[in-house]
Protein backbone atom coordinates (compact mmCIF):
# COMPACT_ATOMS: atom_id res chain seq x y z
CA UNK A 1 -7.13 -2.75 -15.64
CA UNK A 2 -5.31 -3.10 -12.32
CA UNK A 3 -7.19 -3.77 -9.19
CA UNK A 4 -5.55 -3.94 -5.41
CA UNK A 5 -7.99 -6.39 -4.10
CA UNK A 6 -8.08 -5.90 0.01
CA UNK A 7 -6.94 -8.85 2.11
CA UNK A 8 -7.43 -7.52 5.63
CA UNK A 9 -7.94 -10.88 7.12
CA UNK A 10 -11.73 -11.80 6.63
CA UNK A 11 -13.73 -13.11 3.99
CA UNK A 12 -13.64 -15.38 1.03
CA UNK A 13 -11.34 -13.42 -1.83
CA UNK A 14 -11.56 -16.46 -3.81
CA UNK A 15 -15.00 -15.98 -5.54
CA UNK A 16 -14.61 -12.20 -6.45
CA UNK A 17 -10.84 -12.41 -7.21
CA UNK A 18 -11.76 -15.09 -9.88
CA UNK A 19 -14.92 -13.06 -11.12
CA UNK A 20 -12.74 -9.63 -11.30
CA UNK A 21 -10.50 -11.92 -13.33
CA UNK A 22 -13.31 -13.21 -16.15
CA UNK A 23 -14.10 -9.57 -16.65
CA UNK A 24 -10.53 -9.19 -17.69
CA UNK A 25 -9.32 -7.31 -14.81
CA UNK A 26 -5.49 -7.68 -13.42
CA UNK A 27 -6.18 -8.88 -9.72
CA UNK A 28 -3.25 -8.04 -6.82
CA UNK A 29 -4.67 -9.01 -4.07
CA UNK A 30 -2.75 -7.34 -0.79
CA UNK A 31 -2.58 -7.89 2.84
CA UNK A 32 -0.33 -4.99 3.60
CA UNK A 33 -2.83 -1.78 3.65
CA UNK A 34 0.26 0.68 3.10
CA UNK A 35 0.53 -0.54 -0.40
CA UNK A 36 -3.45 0.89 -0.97
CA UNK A 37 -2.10 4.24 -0.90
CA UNK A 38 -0.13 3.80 -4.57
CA UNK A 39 -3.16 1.69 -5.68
CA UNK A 40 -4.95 2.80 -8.86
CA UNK A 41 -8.29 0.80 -8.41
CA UNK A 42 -9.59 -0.92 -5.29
CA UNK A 43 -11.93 -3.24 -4.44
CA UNK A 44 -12.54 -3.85 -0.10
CA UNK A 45 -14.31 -7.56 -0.01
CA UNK A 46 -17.52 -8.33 1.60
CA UNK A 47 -17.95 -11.38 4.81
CA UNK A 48 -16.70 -10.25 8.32
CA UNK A 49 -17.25 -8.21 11.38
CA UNK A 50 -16.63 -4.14 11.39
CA UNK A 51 -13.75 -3.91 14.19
CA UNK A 52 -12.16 -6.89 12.41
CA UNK A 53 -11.99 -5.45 8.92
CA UNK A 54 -10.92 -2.28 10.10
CA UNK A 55 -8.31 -3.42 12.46
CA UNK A 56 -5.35 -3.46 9.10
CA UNK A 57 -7.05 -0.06 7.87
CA UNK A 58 -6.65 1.86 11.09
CA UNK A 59 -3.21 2.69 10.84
CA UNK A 60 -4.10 3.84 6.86
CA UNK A 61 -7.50 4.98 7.57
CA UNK A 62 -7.42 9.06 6.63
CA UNK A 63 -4.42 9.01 3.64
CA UNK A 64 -6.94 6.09 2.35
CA UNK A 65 -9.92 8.05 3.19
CA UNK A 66 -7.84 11.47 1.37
CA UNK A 67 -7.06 9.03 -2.14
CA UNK A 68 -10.39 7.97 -2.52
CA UNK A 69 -12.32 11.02 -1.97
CA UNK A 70 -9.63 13.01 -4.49
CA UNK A 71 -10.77 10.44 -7.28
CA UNK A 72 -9.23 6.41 -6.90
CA UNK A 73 -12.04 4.64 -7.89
CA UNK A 74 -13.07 1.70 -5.80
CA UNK A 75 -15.84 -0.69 -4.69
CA UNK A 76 -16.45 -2.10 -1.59
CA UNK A 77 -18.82 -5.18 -1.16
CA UNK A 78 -20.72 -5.68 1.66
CA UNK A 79 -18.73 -5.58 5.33
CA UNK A 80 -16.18 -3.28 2.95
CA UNK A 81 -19.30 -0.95 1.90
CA UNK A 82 -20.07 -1.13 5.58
CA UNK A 83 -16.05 -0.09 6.74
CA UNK A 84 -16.91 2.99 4.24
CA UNK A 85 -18.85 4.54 6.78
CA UNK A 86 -17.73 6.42 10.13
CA UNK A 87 -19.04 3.74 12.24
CA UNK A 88 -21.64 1.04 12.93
CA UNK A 89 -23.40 -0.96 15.66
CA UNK A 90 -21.78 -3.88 15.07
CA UNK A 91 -18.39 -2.95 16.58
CA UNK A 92 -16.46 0.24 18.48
CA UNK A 93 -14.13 0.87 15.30
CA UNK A 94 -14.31 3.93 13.46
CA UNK A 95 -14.74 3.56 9.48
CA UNK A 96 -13.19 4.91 6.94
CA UNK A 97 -15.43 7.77 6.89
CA UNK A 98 -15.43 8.04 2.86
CA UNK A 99 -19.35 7.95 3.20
CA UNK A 100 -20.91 10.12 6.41
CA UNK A 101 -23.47 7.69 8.45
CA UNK A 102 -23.38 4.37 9.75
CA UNK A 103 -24.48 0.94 9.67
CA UNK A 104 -27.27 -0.47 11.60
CA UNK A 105 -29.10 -3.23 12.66
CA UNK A 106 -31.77 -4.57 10.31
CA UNK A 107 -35.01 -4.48 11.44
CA UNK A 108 -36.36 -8.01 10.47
CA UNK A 109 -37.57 -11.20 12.39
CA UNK A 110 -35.40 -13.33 9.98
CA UNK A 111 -31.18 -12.12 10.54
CA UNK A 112 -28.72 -12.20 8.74
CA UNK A 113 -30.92 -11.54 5.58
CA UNK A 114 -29.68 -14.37 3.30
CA UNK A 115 -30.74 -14.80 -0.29
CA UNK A 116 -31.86 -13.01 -3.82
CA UNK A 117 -33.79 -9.68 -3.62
CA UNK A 118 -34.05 -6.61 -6.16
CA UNK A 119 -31.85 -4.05 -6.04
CA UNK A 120 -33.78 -0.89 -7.32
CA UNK A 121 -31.42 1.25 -9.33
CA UNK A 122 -31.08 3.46 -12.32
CA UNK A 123 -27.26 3.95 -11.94
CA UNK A 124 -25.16 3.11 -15.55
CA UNK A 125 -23.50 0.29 -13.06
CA UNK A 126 -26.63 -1.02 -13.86
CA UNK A 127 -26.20 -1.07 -17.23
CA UNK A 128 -27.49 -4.08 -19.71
CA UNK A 129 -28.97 -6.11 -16.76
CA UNK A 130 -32.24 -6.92 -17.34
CA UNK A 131 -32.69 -9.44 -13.80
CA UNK A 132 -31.58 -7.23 -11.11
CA UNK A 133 -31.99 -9.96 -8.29
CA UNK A 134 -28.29 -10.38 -6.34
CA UNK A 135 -27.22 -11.86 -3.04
CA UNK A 136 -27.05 -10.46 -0.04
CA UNK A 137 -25.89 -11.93 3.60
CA UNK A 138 -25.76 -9.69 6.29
CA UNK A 139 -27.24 -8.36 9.36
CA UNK A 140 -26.99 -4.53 9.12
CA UNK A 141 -27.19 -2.13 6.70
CA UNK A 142 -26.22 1.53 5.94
CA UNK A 143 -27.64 4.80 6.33
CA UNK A 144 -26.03 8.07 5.14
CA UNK A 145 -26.76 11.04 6.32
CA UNK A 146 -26.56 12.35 3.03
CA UNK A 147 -29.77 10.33 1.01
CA UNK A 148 -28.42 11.57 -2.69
CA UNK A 149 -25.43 8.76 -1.66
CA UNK A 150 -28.49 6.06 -2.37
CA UNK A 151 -28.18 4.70 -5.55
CA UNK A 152 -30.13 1.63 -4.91
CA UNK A 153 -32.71 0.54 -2.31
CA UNK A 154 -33.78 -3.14 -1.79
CA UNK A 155 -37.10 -4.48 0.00
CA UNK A 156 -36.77 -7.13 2.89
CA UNK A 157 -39.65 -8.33 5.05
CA UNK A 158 -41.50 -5.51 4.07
CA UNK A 159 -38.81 -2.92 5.10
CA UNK A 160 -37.34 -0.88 2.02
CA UNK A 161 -33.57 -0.26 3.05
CA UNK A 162 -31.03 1.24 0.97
CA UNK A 163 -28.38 -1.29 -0.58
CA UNK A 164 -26.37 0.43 -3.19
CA UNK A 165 -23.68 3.75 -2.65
CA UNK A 166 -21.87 6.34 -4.61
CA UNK A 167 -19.89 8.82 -3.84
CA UNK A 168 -16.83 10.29 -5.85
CA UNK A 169 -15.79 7.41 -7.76
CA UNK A 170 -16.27 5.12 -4.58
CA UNK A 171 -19.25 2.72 -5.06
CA UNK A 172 -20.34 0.46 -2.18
CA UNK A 173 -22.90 -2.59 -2.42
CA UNK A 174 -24.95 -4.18 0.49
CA UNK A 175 -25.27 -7.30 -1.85
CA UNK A 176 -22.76 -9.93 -3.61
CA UNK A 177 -21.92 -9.25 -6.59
CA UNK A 178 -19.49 -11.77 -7.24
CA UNK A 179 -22.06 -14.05 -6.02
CA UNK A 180 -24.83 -13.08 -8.20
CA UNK A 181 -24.00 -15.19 -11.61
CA UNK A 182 -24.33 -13.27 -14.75
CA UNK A 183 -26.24 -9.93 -13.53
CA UNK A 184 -23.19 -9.74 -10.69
CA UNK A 185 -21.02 -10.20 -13.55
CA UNK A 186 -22.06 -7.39 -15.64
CA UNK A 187 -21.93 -5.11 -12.70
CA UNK A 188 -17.86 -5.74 -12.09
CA UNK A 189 -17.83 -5.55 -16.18
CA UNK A 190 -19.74 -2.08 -15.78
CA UNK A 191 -17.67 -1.01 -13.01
CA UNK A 192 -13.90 -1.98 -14.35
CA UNK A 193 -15.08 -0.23 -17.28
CA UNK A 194 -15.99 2.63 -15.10
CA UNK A 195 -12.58 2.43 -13.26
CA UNK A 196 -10.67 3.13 -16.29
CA UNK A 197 -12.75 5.87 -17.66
CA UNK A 198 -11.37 7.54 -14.27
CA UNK A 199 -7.86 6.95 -14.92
């Protein structure tokens, strides 16, 4: 399986290149967005800020938007589940649009949420992990307008806020999977698998 990994210019690609790679994924990882648009699998990297993630996208942003709604699978982690959406309060940038809300602030004394929490999910992604504790780091999260989108919802401080996306064959985490040791593992296995079902 062939996966266009998204360098636009933030983040760590290190950790989730590598873990793409143990799964036995084929791992091009680009920094020019044009070459997206011939990609059969792609996977937009979590750590940044919205404008800045979108600012390489922008030119792209609707023939990307058109391929992944018509079918490319892909999974965006984090900041790139966030860039999935039309906008956020973060930043001024439009999204990609591919899922209709945005992403807000979290409502919590401690920010950026940093650690291991459940993700509550009966999506196959989910598939043969029995410890679904990952890793999240971030200060907003999404809401779509349209709530069948949720896949997964995750508790923080008390506040139940949704963490986990589909739509299409686009999937979008809040948390890190390639951060998440052996359940984060099995969720790249689960989705590469997925990936080439779709191809």
């Amino acid at each position: 399986m062939k996966i266009m990994l998204a360098d636009y210019g933030v983040g760590n690609l290190h950790s989730i290149k590598k873990a793409l790679e143990k799964n036995g994924a084929s791992v091009d990882v680009v920094n020019d967005m044009k070459k997206l648009l011939d990609a059969k699998c792609i996977v937009f990297p979590g750590v940044g800020a919205f404008d800045k993630t979108m600012e390489m996208l922008l030119p792209y942003r609707e023939i990307i938007c058109d391929r992944l709604l018509s079918g490319v699978p892909a999974l965006g982690i984090c900041i790139g589940t966030q860039i999935m959406f039309e906008s956020s309060e973060e930043g001024k940038s439009p999204g990609l649009s591919i899922f209709p809300g945005k992403a807000v602030k979290l409502k919590a004394k401690q920010i950026p949420h940093m650690g291991w929490n459940q993700v509550i999910s009966e999506d196959p992604l989910m598939d043969g992990i029995a410890d679904r504790y990952f890793y999240f780091a971030h200060s907003y999260y999404c809401e779509p307008k349209n709530k069948d989108m949720i896949i997964g919802e995750t508790e923080y401080e008390g506040n139940i806020f949704p963490s986990f996306f589909r739509t299409a064959n686009v999937y979008g985490t809040q948390f890190h999977p390639e951060k998440s040791g052996d359940s984060g593992l099995q969720i790249l296995n689960n989705f590469i698998n997925f990936a080439e079902d779709c191809i």
